[in-house]
N, C-alpha and C. Protein backbone atom coordinates (compact mmCIF):
# COMPACT_ATOMS: atom_id res chain seq x y z
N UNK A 1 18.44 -13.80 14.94
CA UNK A 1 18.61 -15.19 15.26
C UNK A 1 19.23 -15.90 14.06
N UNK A 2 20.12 -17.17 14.30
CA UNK A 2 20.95 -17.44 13.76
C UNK A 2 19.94 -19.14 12.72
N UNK A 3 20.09 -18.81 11.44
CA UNK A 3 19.54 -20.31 10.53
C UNK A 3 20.14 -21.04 10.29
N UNK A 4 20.05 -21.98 11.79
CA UNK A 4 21.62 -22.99 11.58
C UNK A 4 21.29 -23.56 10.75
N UNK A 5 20.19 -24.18 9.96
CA UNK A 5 20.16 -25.22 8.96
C UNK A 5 20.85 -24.27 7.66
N UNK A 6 20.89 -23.23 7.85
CA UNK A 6 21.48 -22.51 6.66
C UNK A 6 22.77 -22.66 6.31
N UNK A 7 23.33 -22.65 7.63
CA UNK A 7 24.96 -22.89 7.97
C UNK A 7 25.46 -24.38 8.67
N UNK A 8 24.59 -24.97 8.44
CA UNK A 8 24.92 -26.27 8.80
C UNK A 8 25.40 -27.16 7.37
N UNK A 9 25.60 -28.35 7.75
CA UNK A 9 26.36 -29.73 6.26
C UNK A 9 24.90 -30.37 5.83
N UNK A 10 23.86 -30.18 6.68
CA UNK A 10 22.98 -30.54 5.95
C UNK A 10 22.51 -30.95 4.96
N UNK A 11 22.64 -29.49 4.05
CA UNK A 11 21.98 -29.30 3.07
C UNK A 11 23.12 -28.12 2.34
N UNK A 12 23.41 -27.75 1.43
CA UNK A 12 23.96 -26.69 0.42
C UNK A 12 23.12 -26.67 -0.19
N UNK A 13 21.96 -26.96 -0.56
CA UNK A 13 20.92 -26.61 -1.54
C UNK A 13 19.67 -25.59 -1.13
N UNK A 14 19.09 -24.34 -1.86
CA UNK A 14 18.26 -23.72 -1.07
C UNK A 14 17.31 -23.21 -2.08
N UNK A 15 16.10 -23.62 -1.85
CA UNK A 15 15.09 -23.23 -3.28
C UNK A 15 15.18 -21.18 -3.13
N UNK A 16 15.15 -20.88 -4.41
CA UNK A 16 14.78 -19.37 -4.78
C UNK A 16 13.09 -19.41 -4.47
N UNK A 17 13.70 -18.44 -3.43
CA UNK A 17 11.52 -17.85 -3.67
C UNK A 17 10.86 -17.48 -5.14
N UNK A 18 10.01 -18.80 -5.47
CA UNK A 18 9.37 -18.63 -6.81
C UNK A 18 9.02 -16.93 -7.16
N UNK A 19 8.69 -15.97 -6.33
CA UNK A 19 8.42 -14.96 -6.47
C UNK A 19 9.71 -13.70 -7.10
N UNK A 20 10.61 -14.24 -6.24
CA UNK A 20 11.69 -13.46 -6.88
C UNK A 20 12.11 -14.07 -7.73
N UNK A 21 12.52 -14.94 -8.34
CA UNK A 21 12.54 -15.83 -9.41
C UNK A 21 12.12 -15.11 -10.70
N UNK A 22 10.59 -15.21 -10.05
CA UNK A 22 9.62 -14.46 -11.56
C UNK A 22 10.27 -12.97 -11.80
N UNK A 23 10.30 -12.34 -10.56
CA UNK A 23 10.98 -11.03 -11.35
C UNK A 23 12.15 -11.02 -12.07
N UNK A 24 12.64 -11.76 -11.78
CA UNK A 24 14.11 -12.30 -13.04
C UNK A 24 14.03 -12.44 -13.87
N UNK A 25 13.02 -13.62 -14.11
CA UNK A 25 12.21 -14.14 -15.40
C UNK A 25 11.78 -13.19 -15.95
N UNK A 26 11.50 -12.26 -15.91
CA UNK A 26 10.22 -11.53 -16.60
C UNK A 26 11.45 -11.06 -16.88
N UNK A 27 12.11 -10.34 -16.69
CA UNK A 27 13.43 -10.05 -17.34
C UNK A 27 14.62 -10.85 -18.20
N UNK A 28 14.37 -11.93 -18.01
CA UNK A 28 15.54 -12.35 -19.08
C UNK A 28 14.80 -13.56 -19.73
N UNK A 29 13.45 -14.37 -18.87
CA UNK A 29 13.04 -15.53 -19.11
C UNK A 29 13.99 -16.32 -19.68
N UNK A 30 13.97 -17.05 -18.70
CA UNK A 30 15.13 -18.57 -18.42
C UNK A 30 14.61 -19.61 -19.05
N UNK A 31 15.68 -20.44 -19.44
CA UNK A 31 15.07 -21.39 -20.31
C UNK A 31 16.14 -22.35 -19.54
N UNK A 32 16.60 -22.67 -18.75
CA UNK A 32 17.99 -23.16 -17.85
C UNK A 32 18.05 -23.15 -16.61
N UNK A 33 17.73 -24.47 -15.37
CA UNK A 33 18.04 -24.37 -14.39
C UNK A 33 18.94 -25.43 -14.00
N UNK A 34 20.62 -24.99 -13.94
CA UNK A 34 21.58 -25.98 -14.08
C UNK A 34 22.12 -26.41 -12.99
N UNK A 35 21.22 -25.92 -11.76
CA UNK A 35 22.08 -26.90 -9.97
C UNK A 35 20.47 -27.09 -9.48
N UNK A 36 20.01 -27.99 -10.15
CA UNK A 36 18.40 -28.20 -9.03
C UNK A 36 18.30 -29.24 -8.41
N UNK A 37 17.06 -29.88 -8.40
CA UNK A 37 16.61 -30.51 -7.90
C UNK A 37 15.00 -30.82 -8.85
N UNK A 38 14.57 -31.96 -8.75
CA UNK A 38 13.58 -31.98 -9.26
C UNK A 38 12.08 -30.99 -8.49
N UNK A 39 12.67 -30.78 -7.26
CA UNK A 39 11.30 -30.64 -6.39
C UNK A 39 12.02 -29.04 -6.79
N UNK A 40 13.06 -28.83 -7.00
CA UNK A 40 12.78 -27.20 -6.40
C UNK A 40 13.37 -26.19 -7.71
N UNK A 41 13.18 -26.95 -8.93
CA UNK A 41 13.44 -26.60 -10.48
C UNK A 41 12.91 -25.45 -10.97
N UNK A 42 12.98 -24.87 -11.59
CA UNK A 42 12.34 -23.15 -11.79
C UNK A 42 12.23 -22.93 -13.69
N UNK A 43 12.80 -24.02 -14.07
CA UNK A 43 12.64 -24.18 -15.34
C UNK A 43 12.21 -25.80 -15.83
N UNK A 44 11.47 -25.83 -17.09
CA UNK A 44 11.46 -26.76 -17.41
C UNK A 44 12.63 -27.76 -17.54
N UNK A 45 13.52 -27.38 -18.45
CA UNK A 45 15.13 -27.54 -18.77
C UNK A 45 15.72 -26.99 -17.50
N UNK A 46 15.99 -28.95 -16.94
CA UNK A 46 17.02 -28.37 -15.84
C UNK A 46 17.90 -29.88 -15.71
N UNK A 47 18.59 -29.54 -14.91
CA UNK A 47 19.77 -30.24 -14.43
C UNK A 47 19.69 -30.75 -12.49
N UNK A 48 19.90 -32.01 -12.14
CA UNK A 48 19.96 -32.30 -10.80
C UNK A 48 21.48 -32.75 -10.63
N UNK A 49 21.61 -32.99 -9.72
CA UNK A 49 23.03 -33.32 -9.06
C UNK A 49 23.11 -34.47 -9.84
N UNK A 50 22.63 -35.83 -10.79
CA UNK A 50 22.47 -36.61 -11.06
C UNK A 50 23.02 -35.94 -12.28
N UNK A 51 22.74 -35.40 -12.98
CA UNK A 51 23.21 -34.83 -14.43
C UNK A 51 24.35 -33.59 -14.25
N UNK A 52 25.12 -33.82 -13.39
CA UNK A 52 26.09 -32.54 -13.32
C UNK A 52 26.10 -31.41 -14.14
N UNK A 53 25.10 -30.14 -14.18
CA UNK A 53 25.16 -28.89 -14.99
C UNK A 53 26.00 -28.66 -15.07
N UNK A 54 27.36 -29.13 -13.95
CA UNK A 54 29.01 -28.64 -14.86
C UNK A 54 29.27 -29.33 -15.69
N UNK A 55 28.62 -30.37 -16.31
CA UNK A 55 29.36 -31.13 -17.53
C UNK A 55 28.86 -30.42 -18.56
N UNK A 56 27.50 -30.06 -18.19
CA UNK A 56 26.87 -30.06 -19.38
C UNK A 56 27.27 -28.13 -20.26
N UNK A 57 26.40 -28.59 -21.53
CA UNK A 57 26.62 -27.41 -22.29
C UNK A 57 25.24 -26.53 -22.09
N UNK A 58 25.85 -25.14 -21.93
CA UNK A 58 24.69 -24.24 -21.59
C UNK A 58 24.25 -23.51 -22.97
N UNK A 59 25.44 -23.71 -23.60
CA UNK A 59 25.37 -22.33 -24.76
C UNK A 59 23.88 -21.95 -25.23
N UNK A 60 24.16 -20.87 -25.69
CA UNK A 60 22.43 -20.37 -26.00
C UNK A 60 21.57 -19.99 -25.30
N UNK A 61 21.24 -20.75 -23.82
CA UNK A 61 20.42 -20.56 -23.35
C UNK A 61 20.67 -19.40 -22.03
N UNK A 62 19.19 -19.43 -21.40
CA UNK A 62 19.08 -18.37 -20.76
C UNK A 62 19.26 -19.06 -19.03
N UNK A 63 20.39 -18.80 -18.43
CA UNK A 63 20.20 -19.99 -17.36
C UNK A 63 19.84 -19.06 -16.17
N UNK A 64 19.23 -19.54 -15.19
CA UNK A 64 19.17 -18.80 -13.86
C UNK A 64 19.55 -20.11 -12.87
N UNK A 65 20.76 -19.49 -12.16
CA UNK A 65 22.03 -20.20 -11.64
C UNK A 65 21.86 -19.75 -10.08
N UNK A 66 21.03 -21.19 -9.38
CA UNK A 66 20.94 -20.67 -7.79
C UNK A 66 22.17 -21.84 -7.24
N UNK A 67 23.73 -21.70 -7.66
CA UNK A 67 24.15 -23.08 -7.34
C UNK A 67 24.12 -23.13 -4.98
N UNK A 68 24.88 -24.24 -5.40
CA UNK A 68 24.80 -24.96 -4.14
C UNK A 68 26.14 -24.53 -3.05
N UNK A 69 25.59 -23.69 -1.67
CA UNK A 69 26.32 -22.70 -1.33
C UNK A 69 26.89 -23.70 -0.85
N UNK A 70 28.70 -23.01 -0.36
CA UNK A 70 30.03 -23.74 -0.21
C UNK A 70 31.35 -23.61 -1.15
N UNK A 71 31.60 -24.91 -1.01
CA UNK A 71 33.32 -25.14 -1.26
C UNK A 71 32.94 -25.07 -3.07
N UNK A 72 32.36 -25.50 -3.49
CA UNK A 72 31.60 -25.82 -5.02
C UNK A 72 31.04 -24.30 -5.84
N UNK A 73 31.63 -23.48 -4.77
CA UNK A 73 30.42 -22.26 -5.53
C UNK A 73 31.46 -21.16 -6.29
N UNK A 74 32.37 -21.67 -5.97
CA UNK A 74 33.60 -21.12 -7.27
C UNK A 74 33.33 -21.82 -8.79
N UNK A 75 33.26 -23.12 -8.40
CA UNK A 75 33.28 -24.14 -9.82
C UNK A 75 32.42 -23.51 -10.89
N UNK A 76 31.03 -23.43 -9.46
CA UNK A 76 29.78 -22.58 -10.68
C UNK A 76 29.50 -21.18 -11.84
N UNK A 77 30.56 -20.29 -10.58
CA UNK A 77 30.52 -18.56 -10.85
C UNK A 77 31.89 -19.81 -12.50
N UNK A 78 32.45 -19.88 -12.56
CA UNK A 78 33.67 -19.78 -13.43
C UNK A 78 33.07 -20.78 -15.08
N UNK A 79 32.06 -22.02 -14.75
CA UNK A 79 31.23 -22.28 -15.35
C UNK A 79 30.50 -21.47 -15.83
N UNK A 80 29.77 -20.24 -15.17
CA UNK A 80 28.91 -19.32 -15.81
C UNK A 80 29.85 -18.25 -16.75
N UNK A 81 30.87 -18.05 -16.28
CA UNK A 81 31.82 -17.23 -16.97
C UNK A 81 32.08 -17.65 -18.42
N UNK A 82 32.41 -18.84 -18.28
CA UNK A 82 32.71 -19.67 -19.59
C UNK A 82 31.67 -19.96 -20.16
N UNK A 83 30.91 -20.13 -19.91
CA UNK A 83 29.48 -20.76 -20.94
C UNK A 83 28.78 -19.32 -21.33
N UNK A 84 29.18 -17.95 -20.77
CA UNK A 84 28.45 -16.95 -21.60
C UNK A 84 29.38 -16.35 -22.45
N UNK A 85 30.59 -17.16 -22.47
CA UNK A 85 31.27 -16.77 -23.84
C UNK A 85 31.19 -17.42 -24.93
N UNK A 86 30.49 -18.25 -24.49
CA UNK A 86 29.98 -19.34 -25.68
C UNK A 86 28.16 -19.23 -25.90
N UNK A 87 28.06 -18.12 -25.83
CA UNK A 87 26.83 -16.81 -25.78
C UNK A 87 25.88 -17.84 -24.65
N UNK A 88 25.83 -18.06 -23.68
CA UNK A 88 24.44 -18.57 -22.59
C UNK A 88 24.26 -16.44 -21.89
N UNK A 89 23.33 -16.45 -21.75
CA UNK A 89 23.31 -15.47 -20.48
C UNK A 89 23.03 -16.09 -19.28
N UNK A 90 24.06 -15.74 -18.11
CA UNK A 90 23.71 -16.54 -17.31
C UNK A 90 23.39 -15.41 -16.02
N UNK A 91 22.40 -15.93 -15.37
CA UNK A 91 22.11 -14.70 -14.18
C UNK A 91 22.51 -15.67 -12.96
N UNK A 92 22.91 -15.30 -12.03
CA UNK A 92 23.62 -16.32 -10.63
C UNK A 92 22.85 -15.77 -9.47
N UNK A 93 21.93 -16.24 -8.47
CA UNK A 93 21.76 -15.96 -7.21
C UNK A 93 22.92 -16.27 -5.91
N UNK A 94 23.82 -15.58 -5.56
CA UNK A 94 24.41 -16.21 -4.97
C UNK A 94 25.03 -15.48 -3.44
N UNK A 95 25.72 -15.99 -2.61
CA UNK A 95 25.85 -15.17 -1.70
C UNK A 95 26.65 -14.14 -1.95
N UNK A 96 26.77 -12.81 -0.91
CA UNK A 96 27.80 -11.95 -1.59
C UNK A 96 28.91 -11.57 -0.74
N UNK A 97 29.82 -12.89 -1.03
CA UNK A 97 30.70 -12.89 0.07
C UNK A 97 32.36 -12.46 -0.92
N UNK A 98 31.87 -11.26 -0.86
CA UNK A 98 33.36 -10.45 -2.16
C UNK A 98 34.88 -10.16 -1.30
N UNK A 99 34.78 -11.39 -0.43
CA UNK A 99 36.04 -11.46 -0.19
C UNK A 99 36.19 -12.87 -0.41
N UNK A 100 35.63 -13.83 -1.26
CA UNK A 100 36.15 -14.77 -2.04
C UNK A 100 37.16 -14.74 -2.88
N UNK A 101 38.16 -15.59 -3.69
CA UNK A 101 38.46 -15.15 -4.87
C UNK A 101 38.05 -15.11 -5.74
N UNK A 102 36.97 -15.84 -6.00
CA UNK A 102 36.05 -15.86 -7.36
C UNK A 102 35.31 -14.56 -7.33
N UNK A 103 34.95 -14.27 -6.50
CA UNK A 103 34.50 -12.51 -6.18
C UNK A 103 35.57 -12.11 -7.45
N UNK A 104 36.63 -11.68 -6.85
CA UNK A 104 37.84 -11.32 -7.69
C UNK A 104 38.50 -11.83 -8.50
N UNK A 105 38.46 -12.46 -8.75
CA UNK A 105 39.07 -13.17 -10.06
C UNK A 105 38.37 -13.19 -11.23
N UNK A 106 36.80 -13.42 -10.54
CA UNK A 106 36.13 -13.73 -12.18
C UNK A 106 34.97 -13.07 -12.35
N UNK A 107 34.20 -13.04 -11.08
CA UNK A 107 32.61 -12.04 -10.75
C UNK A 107 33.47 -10.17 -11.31
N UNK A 108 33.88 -9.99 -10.44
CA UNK A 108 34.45 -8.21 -10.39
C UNK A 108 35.23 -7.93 -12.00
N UNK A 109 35.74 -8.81 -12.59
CA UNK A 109 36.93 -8.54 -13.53
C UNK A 109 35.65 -8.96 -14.89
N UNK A 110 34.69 -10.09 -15.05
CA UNK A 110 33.87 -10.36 -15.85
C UNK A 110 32.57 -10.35 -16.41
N UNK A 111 32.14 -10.28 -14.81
CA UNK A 111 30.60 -9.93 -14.90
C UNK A 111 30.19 -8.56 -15.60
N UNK A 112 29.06 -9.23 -16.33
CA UNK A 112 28.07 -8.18 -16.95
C UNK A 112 27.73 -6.66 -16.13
N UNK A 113 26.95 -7.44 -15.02
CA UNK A 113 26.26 -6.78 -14.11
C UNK A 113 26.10 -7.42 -12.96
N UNK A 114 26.54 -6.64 -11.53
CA UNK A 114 26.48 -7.11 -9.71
C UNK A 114 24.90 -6.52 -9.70
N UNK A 115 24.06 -6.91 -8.78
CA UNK A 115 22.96 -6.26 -8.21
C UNK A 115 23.13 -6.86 -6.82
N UNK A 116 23.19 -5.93 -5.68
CA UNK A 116 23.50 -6.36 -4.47
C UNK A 116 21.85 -5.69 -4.14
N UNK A 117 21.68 -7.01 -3.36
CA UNK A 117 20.16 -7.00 -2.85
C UNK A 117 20.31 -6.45 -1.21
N UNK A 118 19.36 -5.28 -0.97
CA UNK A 118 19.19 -4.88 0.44
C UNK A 118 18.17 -5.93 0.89
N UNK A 119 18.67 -6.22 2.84
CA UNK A 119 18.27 -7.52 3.06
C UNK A 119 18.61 -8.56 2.83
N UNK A 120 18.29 -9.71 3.82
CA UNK A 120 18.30 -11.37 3.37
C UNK A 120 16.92 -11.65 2.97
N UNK A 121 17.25 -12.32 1.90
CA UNK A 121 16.54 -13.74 1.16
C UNK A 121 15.75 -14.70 2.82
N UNK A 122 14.82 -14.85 2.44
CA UNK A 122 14.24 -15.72 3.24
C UNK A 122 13.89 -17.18 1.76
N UNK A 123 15.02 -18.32 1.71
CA UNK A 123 14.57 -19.19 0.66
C UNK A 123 13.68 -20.07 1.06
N UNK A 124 12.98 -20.71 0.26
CA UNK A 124 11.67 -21.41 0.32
C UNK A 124 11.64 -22.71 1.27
N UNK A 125 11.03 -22.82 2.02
CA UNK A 125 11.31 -23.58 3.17
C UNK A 125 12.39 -23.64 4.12
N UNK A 126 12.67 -22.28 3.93
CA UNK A 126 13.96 -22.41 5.38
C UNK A 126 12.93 -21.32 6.56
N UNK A 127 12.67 -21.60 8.03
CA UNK A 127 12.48 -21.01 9.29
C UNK A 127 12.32 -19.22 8.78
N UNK A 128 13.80 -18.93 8.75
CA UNK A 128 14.04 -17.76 8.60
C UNK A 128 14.79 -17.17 7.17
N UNK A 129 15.22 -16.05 7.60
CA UNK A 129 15.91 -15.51 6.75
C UNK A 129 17.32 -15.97 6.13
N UNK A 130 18.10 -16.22 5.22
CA UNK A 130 19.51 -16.37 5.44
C UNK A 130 20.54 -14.99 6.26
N UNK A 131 21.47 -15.90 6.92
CA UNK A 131 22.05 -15.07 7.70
C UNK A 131 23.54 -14.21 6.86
N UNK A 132 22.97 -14.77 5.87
CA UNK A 132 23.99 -13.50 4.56
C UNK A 132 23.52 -12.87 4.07
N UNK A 133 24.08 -12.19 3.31
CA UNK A 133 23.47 -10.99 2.35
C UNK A 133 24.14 -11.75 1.12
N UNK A 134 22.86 -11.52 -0.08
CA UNK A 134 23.05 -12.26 -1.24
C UNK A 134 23.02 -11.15 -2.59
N UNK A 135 23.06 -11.38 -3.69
CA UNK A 135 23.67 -10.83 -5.09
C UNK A 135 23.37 -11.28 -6.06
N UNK A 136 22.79 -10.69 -7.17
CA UNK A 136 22.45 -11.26 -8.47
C UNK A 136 23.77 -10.71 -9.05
N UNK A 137 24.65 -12.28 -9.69
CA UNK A 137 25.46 -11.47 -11.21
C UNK A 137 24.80 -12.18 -12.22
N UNK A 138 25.24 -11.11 -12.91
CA UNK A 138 24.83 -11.53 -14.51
C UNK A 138 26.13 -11.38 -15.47
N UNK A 139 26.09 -12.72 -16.16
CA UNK A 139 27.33 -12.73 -17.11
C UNK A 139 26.10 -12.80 -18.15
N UNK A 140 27.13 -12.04 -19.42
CA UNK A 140 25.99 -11.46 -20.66
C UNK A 140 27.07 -10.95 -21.69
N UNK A 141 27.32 -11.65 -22.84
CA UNK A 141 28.53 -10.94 -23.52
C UNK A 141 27.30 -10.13 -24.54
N UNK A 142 26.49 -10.68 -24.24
CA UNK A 142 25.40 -9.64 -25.47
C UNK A 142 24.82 -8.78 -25.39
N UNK A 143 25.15 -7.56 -24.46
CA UNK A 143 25.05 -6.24 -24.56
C UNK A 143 25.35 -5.78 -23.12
N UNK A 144 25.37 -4.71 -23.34
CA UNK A 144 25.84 -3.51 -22.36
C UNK A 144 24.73 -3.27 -21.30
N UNK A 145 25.66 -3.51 -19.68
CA UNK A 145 24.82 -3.11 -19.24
C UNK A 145 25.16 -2.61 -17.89
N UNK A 146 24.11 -0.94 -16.77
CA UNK A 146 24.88 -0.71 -15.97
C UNK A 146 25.30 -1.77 -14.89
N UNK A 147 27.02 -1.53 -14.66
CA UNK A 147 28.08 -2.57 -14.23
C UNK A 147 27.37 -2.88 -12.55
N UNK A 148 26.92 -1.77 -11.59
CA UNK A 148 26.87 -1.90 -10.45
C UNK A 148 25.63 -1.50 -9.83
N UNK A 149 24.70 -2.51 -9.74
CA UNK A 149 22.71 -2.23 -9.30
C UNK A 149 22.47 -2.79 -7.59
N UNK A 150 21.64 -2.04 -7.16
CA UNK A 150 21.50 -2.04 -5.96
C UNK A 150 19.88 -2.20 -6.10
N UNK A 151 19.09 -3.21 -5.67
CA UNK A 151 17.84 -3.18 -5.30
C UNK A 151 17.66 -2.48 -4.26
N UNK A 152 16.84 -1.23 -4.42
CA UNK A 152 17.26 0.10 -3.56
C UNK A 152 15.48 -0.38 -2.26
N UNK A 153 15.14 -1.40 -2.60
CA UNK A 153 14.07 -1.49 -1.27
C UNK A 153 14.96 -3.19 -1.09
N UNK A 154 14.29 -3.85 0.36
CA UNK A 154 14.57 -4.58 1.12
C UNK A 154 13.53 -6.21 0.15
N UNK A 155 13.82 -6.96 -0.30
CA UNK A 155 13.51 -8.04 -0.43
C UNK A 155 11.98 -8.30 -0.30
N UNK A 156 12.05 -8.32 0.91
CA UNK A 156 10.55 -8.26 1.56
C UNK A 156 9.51 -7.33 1.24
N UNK A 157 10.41 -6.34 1.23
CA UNK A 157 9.13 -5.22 -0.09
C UNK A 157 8.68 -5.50 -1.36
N UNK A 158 9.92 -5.72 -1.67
CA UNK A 158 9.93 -6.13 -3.40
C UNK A 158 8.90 -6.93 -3.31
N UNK A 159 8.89 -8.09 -2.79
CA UNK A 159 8.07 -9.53 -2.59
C UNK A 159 6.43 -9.15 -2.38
N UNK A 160 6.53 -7.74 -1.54
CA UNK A 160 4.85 -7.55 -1.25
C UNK A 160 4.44 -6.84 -2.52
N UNK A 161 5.23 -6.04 -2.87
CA UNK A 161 4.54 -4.93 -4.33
C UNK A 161 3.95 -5.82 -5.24
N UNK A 162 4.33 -7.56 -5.33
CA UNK A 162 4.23 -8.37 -6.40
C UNK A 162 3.21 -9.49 -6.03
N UNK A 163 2.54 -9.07 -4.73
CA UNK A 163 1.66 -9.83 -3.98
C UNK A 163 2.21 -11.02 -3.42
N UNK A 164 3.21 -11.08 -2.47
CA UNK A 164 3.91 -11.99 -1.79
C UNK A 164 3.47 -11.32 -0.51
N UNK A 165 3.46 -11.84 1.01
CA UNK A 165 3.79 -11.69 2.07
C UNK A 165 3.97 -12.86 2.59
N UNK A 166 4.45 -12.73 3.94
CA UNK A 166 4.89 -13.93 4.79
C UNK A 166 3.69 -14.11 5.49
């Protein structure tokens, strides 16, 4: 079944399940959430549509980047590109629609590391599932790492091993 509010003008904004979140965190711990919202922020240090995270400077920090799906979600991937050359690590939740050009132009040719997630994301207050399949990149000029990761169980697993269920 189809999450029209997912694919509707509604909304482009979609909270990360705090749960998968944390497994990120625990891995890079974020100090940076630069497309939020106050209600649905994942870091202390963050940014709302009111403070445009594209103006701002990321450098240094550790950002976890759920931007706002659409016409805007090039601006973000190319923002993250640039601000981890000016050392940020930036990790991106985003859809994985690699027949974009930013797919190709700047994700495939720059990124650190793709992790293509088996399954949809069910994000925090949406009905259902999203009706895409989504992708962690990570831009990281500060070390090496393998280029192409596959979360080899389904979302929903991951989520229960860590004491999540629906």
């Amino acid at each position: 079944m189809l999450n029209r509010s997912l694919v509707s003008s509604n909304s482009n904004e979609w909270a990360t399940p705090q749960k998968f979140f944390d497994i990120l965190d625990d891995e890079f711990h974020f100090t940076l959430d630069p497309c939020s919202s106050h209600m649905n922020c994942k870091t202390d240090k963050h940014y709302t549509i009111n403070e445009n995270g594209l103006l701002q400077d990321w450098s240094g920090e550790h950002v976890f980047m759920n931007p706002p799906y659409g016409y805007q979600t090039s601006q973000w991937i190319e923002k993250a590109y640039k601000e981890s050359l000016r050392g940020a690590v930036v990790v991106c939740l985003i859809a994985a629609r690699t027949d974009t050009s930013y797919w190709h132009d700047i994700i495939f040719r720059h990124a650190a590391q793709i992790r293509f997630i088996r399954g949809k994301i069910k994000f925090d207050g949406a009905a259902w599932n999203a009706p895409f399949a989504s992708a962690v990149v990570v831009f990281d000029n500060s070390k090496a790492y393998k280029r192409l990761m596959f979360f080899d169980m389904p979302v929903s697993k991951m989520m229960k091993m860590v004491g999540v269920t629906d």
